[in-house]
C-alpha atoms as a PDB file:
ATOM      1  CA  UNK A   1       0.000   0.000   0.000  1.00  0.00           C
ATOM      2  CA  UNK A   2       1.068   3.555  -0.858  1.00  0.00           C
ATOM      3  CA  UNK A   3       1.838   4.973   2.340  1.00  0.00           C
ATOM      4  CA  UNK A   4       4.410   8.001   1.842  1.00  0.00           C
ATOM      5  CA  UNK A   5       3.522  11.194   1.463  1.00  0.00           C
ATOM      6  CA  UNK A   6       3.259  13.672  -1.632  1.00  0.00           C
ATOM      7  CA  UNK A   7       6.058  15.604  -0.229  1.00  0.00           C
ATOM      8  CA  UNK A   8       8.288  13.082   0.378  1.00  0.00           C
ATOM      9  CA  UNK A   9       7.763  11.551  -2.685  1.00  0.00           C
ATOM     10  CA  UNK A  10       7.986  15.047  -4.181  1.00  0.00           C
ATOM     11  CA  UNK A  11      11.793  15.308  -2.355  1.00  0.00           C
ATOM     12  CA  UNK A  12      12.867  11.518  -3.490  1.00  0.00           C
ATOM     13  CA  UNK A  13      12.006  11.977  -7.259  1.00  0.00           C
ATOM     14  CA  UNK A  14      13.449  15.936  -7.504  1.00  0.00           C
ATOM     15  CA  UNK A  15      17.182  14.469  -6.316  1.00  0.00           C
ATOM     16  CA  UNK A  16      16.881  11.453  -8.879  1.00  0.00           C
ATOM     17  CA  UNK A  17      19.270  11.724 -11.830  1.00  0.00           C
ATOM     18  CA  UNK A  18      19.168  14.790 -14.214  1.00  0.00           C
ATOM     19  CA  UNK A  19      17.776  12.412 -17.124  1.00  0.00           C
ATOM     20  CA  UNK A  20      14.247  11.915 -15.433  1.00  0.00           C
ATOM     21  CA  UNK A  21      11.442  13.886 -16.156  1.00  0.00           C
ATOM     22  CA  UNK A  22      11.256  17.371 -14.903  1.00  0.00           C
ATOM     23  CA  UNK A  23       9.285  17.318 -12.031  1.00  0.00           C
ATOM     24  CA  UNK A  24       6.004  19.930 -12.464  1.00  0.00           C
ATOM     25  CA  UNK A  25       4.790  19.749  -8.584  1.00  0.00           C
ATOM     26  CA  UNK A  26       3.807  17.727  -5.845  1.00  0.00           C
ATOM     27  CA  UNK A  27      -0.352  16.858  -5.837  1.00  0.00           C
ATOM     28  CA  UNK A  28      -2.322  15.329  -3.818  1.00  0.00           C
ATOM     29  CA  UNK A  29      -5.957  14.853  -5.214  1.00  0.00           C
ATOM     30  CA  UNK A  30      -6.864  14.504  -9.187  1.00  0.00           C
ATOM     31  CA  UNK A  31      -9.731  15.809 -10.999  1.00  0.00           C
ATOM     32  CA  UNK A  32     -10.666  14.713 -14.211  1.00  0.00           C
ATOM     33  CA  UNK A  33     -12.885  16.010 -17.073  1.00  0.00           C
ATOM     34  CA  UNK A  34     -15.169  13.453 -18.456  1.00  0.00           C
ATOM     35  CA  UNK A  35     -15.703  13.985 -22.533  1.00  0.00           C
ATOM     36  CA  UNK A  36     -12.716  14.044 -24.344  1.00  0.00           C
ATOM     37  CA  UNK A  37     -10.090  13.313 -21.421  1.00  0.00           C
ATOM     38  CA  UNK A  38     -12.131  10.211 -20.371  1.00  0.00           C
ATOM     39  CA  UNK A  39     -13.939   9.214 -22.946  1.00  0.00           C
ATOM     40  CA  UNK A  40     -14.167   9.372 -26.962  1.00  0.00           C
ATOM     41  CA  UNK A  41     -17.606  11.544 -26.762  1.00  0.00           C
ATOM     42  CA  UNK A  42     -16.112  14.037 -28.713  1.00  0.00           C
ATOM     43  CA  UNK A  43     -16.468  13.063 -31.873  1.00  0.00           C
ATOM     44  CA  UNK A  44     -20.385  11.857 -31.398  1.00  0.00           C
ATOM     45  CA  UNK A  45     -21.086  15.681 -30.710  1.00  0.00           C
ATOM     46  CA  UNK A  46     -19.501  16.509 -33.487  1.00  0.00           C
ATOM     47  CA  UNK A  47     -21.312  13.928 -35.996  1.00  0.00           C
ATOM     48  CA  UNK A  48     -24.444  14.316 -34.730  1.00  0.00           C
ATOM     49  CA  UNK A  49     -24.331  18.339 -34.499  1.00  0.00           C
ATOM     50  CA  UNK A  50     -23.046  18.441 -38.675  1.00  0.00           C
ATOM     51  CA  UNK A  51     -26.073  16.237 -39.284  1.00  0.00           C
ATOM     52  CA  UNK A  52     -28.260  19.161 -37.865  1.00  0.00           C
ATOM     53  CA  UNK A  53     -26.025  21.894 -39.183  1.00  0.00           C
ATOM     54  CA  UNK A  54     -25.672  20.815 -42.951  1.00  0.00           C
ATOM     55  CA  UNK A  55     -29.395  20.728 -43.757  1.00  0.00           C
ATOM     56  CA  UNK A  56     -28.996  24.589 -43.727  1.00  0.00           C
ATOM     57  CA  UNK A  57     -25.457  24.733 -45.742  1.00  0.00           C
ATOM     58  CA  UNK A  58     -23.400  25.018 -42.499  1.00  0.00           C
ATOM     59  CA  UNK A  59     -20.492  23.790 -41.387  1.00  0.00           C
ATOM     60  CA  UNK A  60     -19.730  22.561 -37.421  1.00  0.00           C
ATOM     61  CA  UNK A  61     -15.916  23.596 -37.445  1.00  0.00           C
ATOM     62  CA  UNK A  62     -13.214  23.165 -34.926  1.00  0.00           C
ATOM     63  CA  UNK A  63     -12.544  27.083 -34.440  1.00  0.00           C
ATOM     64  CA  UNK A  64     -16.902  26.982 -33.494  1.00  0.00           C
ATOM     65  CA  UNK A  65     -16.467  23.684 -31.515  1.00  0.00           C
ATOM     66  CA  UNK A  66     -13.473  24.734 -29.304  1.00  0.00           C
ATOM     67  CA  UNK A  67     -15.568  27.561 -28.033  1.00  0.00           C
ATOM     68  CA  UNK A  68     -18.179  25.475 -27.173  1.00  0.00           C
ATOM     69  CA  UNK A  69     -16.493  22.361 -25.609  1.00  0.00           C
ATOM     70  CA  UNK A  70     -16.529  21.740 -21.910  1.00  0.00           C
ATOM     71  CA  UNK A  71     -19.597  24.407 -21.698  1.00  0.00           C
ATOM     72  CA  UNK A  72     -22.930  23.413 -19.811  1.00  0.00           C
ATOM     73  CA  UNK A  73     -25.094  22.580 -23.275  1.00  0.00           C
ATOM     74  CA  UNK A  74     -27.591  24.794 -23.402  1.00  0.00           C
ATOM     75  CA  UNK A  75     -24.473  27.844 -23.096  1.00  0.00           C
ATOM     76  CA  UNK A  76     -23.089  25.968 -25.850  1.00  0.00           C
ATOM     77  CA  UNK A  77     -26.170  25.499 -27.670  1.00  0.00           C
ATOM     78  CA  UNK A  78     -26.203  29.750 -27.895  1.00  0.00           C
ATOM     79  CA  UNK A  79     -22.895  29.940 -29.328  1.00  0.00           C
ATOM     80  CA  UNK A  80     -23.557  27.574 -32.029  1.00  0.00           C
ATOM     81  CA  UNK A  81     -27.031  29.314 -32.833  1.00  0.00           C
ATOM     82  CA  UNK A  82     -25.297  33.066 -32.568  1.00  0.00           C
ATOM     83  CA  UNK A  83     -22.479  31.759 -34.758  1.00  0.00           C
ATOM     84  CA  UNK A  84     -24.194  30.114 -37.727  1.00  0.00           C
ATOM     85  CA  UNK A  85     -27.448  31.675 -37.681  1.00  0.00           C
ATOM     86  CA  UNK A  86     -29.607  28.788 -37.938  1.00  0.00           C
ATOM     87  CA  UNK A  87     -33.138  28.841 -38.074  1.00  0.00           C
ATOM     88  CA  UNK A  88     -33.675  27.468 -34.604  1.00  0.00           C
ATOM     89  CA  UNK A  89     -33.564  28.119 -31.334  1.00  0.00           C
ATOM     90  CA  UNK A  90     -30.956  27.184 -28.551  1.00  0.00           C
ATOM     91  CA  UNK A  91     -33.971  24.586 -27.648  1.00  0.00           C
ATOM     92  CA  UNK A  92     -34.579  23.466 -30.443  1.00  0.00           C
ATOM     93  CA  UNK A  93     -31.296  22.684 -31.759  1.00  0.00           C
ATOM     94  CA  UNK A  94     -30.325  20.582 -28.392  1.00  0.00           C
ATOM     95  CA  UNK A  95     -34.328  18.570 -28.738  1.00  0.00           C
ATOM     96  CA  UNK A  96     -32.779  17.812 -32.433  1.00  0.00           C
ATOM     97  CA  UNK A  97     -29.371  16.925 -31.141  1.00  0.00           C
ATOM     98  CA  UNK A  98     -30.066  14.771 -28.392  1.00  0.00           C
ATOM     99  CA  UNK A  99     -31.911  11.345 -29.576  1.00  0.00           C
ATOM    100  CA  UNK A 100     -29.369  11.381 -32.408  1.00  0.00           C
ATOM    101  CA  UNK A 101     -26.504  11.553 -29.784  1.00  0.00           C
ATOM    102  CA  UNK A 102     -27.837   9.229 -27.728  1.00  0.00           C
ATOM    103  CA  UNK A 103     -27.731   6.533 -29.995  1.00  0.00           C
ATOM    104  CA  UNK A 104     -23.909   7.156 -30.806  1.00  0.00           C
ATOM    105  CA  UNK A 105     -23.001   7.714 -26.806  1.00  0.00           C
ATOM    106  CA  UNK A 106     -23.710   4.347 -25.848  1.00  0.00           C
ATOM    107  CA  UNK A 107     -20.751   2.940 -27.608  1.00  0.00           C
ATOM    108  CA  UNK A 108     -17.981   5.437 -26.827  1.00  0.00           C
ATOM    109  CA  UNK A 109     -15.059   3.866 -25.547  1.00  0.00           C
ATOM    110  CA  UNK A 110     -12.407   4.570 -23.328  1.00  0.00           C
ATOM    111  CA  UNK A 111      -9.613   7.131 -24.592  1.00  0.00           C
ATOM    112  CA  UNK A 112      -5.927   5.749 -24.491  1.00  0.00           C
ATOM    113  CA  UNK A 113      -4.623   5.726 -21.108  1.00  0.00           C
ATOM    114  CA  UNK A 114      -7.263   6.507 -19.121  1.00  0.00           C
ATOM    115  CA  UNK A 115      -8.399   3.676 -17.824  1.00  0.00           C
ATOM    116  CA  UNK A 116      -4.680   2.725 -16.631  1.00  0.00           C
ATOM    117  CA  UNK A 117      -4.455   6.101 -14.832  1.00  0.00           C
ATOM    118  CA  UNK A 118      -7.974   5.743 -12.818  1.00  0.00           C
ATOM    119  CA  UNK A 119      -6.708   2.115 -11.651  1.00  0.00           C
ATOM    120  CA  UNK A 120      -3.498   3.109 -10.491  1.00  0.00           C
ATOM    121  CA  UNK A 121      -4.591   6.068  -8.514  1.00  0.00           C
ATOM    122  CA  UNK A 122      -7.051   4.084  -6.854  1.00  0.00           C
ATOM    123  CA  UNK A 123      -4.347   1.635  -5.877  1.00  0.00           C
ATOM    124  CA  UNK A 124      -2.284   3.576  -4.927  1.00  0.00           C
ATOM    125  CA  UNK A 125      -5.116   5.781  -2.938  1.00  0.00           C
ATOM    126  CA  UNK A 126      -4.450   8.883  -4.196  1.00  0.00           C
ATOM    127  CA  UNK A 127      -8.028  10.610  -4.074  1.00  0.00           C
ATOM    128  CA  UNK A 128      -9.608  11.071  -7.336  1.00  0.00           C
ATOM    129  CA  UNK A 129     -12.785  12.466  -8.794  1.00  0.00           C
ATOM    130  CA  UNK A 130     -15.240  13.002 -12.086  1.00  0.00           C
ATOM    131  CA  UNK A 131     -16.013  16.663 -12.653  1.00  0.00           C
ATOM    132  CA  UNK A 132     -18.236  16.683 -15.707  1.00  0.00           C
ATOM    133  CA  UNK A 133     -20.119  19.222 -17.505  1.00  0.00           C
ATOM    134  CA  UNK A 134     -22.601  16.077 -19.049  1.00  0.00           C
ATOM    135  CA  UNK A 135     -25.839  15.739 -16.872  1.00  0.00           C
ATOM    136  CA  UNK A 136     -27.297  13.077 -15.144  1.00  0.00           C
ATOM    137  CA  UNK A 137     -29.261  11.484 -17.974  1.00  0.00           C
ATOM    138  CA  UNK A 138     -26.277  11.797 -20.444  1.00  0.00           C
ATOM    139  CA  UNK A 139     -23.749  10.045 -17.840  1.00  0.00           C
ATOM    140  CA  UNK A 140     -25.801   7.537 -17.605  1.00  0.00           C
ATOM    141  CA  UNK A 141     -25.742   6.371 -21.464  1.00  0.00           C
ATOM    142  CA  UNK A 142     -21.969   7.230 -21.988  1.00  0.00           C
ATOM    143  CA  UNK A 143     -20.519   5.331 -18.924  1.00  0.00           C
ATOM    144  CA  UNK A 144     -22.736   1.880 -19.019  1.00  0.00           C
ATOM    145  CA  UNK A 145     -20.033   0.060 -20.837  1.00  0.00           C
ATOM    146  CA  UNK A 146     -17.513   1.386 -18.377  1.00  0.00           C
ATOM    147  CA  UNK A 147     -19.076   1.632 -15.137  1.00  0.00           C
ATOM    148  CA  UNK A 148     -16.077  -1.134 -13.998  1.00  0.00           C
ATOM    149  CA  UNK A 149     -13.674   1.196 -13.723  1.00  0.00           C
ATOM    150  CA  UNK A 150     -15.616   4.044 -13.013  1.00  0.00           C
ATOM    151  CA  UNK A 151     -16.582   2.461  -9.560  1.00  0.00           C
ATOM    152  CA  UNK A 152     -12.977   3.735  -9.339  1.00  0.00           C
ATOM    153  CA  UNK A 153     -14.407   7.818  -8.612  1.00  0.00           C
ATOM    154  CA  UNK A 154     -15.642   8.190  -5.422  1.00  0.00           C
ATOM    155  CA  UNK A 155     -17.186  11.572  -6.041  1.00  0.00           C
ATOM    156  CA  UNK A 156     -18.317  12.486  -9.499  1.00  0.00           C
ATOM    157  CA  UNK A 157     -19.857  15.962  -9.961  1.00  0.00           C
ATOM    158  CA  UNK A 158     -22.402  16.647 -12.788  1.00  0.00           C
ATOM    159  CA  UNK A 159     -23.237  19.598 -14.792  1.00  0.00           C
ATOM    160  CA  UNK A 160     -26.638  18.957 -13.180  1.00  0.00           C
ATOM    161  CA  UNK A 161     -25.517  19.002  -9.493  1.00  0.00           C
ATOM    162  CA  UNK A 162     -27.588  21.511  -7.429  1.00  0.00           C
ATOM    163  CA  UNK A 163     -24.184  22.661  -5.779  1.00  0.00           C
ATOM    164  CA  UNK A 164     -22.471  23.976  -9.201  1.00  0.00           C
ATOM    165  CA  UNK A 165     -24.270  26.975  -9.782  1.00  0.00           C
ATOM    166  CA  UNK A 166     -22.096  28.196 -12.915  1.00  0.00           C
ATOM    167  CA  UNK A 167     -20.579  25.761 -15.307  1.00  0.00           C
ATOM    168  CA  UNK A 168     -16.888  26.293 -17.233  1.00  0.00           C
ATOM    169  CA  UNK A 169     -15.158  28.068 -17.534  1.00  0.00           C
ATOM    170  CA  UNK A 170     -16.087  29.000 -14.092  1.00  0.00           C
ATOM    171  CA  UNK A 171     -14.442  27.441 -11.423  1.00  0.00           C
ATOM    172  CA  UNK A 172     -16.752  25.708  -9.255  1.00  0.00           C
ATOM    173  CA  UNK A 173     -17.243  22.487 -10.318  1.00  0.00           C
ATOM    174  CA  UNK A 174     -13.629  21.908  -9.895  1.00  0.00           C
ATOM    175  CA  UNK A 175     -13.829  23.413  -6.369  1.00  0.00           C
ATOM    176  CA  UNK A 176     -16.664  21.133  -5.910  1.00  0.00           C
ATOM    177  CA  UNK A 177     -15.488  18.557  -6.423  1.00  0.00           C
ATOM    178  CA  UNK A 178     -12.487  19.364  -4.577  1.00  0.00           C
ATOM    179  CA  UNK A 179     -14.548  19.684  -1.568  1.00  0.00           C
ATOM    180  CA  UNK A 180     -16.286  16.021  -1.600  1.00  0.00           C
ATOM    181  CA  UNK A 181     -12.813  15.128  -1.918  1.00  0.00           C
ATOM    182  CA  UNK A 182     -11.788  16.062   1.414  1.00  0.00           C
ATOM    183  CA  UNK A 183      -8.631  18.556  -0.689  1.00  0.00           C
ATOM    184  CA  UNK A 184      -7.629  21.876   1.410  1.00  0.00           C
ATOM    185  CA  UNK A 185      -5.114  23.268  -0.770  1.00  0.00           C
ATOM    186  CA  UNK A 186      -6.188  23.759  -4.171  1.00  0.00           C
ATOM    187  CA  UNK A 187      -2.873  23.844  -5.096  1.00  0.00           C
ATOM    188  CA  UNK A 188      -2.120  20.258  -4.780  1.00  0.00           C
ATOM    189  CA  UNK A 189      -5.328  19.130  -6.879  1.00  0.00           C
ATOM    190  CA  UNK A 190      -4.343  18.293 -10.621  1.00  0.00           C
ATOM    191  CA  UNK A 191      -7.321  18.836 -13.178  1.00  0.00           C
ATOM    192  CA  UNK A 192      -7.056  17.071 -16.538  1.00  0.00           C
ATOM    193  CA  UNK A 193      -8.930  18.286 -19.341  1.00  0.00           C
ATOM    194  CA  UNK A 194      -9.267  18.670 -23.328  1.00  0.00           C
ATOM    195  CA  UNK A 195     -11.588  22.007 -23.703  1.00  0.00           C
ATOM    196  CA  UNK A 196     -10.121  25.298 -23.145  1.00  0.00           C
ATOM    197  CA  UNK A 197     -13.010  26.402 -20.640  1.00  0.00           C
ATOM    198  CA  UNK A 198     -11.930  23.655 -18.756  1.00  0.00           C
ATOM    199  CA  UNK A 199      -8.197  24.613 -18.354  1.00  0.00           C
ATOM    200  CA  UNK A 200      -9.732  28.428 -17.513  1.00  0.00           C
ATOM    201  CA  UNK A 201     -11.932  26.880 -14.558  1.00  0.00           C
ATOM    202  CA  UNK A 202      -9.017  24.844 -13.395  1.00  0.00           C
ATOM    203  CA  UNK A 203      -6.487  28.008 -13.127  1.00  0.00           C
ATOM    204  CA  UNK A 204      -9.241  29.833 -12.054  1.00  0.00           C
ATOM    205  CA  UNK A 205      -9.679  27.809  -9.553  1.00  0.00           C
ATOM    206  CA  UNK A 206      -5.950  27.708  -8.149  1.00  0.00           C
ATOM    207  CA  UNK A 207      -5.294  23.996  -9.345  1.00  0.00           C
ATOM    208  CA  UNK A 208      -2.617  22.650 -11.991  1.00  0.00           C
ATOM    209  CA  UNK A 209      -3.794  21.448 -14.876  1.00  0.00           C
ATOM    210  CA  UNK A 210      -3.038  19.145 -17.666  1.00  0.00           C
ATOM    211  CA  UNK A 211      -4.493  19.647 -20.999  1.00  0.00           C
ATOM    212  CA  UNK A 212      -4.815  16.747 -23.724  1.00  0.00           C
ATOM    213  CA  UNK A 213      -6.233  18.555 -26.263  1.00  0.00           C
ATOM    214  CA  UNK A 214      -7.422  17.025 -29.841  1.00  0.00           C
ATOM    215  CA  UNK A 215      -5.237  17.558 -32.302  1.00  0.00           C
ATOM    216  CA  UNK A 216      -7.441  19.456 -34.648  1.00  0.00           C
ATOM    217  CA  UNK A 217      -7.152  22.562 -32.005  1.00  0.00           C
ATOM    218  CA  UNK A 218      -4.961  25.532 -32.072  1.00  0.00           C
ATOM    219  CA  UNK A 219      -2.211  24.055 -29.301  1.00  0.00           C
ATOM    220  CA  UNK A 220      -2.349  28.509 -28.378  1.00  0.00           C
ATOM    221  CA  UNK A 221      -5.599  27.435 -26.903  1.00  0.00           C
ATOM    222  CA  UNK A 222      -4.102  25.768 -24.490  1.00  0.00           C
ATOM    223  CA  UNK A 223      -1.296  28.159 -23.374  1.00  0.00           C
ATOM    224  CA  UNK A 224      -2.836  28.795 -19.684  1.00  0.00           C
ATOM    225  CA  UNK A 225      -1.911  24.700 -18.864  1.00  0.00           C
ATOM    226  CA  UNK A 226       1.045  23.659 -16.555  1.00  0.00           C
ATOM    227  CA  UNK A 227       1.415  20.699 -19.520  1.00  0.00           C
ATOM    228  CA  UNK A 228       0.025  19.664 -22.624  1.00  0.00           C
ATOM    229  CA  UNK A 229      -0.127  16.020 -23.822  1.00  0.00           C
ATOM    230  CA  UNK A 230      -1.387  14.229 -26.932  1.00  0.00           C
ATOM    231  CA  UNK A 231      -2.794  11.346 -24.536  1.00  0.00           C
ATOM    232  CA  UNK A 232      -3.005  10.569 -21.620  1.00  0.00           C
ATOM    233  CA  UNK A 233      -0.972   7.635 -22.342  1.00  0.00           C
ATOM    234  CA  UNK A 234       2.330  10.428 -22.527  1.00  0.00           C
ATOM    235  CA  UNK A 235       0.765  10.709 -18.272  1.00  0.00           C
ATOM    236  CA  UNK A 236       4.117   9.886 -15.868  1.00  0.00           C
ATOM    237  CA  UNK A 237       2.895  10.295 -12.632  1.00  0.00           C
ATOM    238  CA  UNK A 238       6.452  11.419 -11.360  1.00  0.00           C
ATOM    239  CA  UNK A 239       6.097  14.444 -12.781  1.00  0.00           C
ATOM    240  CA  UNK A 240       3.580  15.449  -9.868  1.00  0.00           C
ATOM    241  CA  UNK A 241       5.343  13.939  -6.479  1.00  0.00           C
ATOM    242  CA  UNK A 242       3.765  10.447  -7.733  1.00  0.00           C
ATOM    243  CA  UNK A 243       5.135   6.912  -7.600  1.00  0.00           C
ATOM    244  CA  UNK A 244       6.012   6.124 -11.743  1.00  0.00           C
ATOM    245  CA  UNK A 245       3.462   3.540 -13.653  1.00  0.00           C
ATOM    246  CA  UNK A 246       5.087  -0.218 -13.265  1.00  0.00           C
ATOM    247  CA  UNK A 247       4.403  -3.006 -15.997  1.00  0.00           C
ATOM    248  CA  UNK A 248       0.943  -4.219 -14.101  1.00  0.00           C
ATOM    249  CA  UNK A 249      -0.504  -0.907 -14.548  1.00  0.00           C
ATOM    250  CA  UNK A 250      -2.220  -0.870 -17.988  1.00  0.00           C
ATOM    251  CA  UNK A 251      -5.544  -0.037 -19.786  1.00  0.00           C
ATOM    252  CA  UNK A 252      -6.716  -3.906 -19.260  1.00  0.00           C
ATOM    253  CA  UNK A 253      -9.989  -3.904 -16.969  1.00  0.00           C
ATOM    254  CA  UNK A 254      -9.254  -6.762 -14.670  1.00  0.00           C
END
């Protein structure tokens, strides 16, 4: 069992040999987004809103989707309206969007590396938590092939959840979240994310953040994060005061 602290780990692995990683900080509690960091959801929002979209000539683009991504949906749903000026309402775009989406989320899959990273926090109890801007209903469809490892989360926080009273990029589903956890010093949480609104809520809310962003954004986007990966397969716990991955820690669900 993991027993030693952040700090001491932090002190062990910042005297090891000048070829290891550079160490980014020492955390103690990790908070992860949900769509996009967690799971491929991405890309069914993005199918399913062009299927609405190109009926009036439009186009769903990456520059539009970046500003909506991580954004509670009906927010989002008012950017995409405002931006393309489509003949419907906020409403009425997300009643369009969301039997079509439904059908695609319930075979999303896990995104590399995550599924190695939830395990070996877990054994390694290192408090860790869900902090997603989906709602309850939505969850529910996206995580039944992977509610196995998401037993993992002891607290998950919803874009639905009575306590978040503003979504991303405002911080307080992070600090939310935080708070279930039992964290004092925001400092020491670690928020992973893809969307830009999440990285803002994350500084915003005095935490470090990792950003694994798709590759179709502008990386600039991203400029706010302590790191940027492609994956979160490129994750090495080291580089925050952790203990590093060993060969039985991989994506497998045993």
């Amino acid at each position: 069992m993991f027993v030693a602290t952040p700090a001491a780990i932090f002190r062990r692995i910042a005297m090891s040999s000048s070829s290891a990683l550079p160490v980014l900080g020492a955390i103690t509690h990790v908070i992860m987004d949900m769509d996009g960091t967690l799971l491929d959801t991405e890309s069914v929002y993005t199918q399913a809103t062009q299927e609405i979209v190109s009926k009036y000539g439009k186009n769903y683009t990456w520059a539009l989707k970046s500003r909506m991504m991580g954004k509670r949906a009906l927010e989002a749903a008012h950017i995409l309206v405002d931006e393309l000026q489509i003949p419907l309402s906020p409403e009425e775009y997300l009643a369009l969007r969301e039997p079509r989406q439904n059908e695609l989320f319930g075979e999303c899959k896990a995104l590399p590396g995550a599924i190695r990273l939830v395990k070996y926090l877990s054994k390694h109890n290192i408090p860790q938590s869900v902090a997603t801007s989906s709602h309850s209903s939505s969850f529910a469809i996206k995580t039944k092939l992977h509610m196995a490892w998401f037993s993992h989360f002891p607290v998950i926080v919803k874009g639905d959840d009575p306590e978040v009273k503003r979504g991303k990029p405002f911080p307080d589903i992070f600090l939310e979240a935080a708070k279930r956890m039992g964290a004092t010093d925001m400092s020491k949480c670690l928020v992973l994310e893809d969307a830009p609104a999440g990285v803002e809520a994350a500084i915003a809310a005095g935490m470090k953040v990792v950003a694994i962003p798709d590759p179709n954004m502008e990386k600039e986007q991203f400029s706010q994060a302590h790191q940027v990966l492609a994956s979160l397969s490129e994750f090495s716990p080291e580089q925050w005061g952790l203990p590093p991955y060993t060969e039985e820690d991989t994506d497998l669900i045993i």
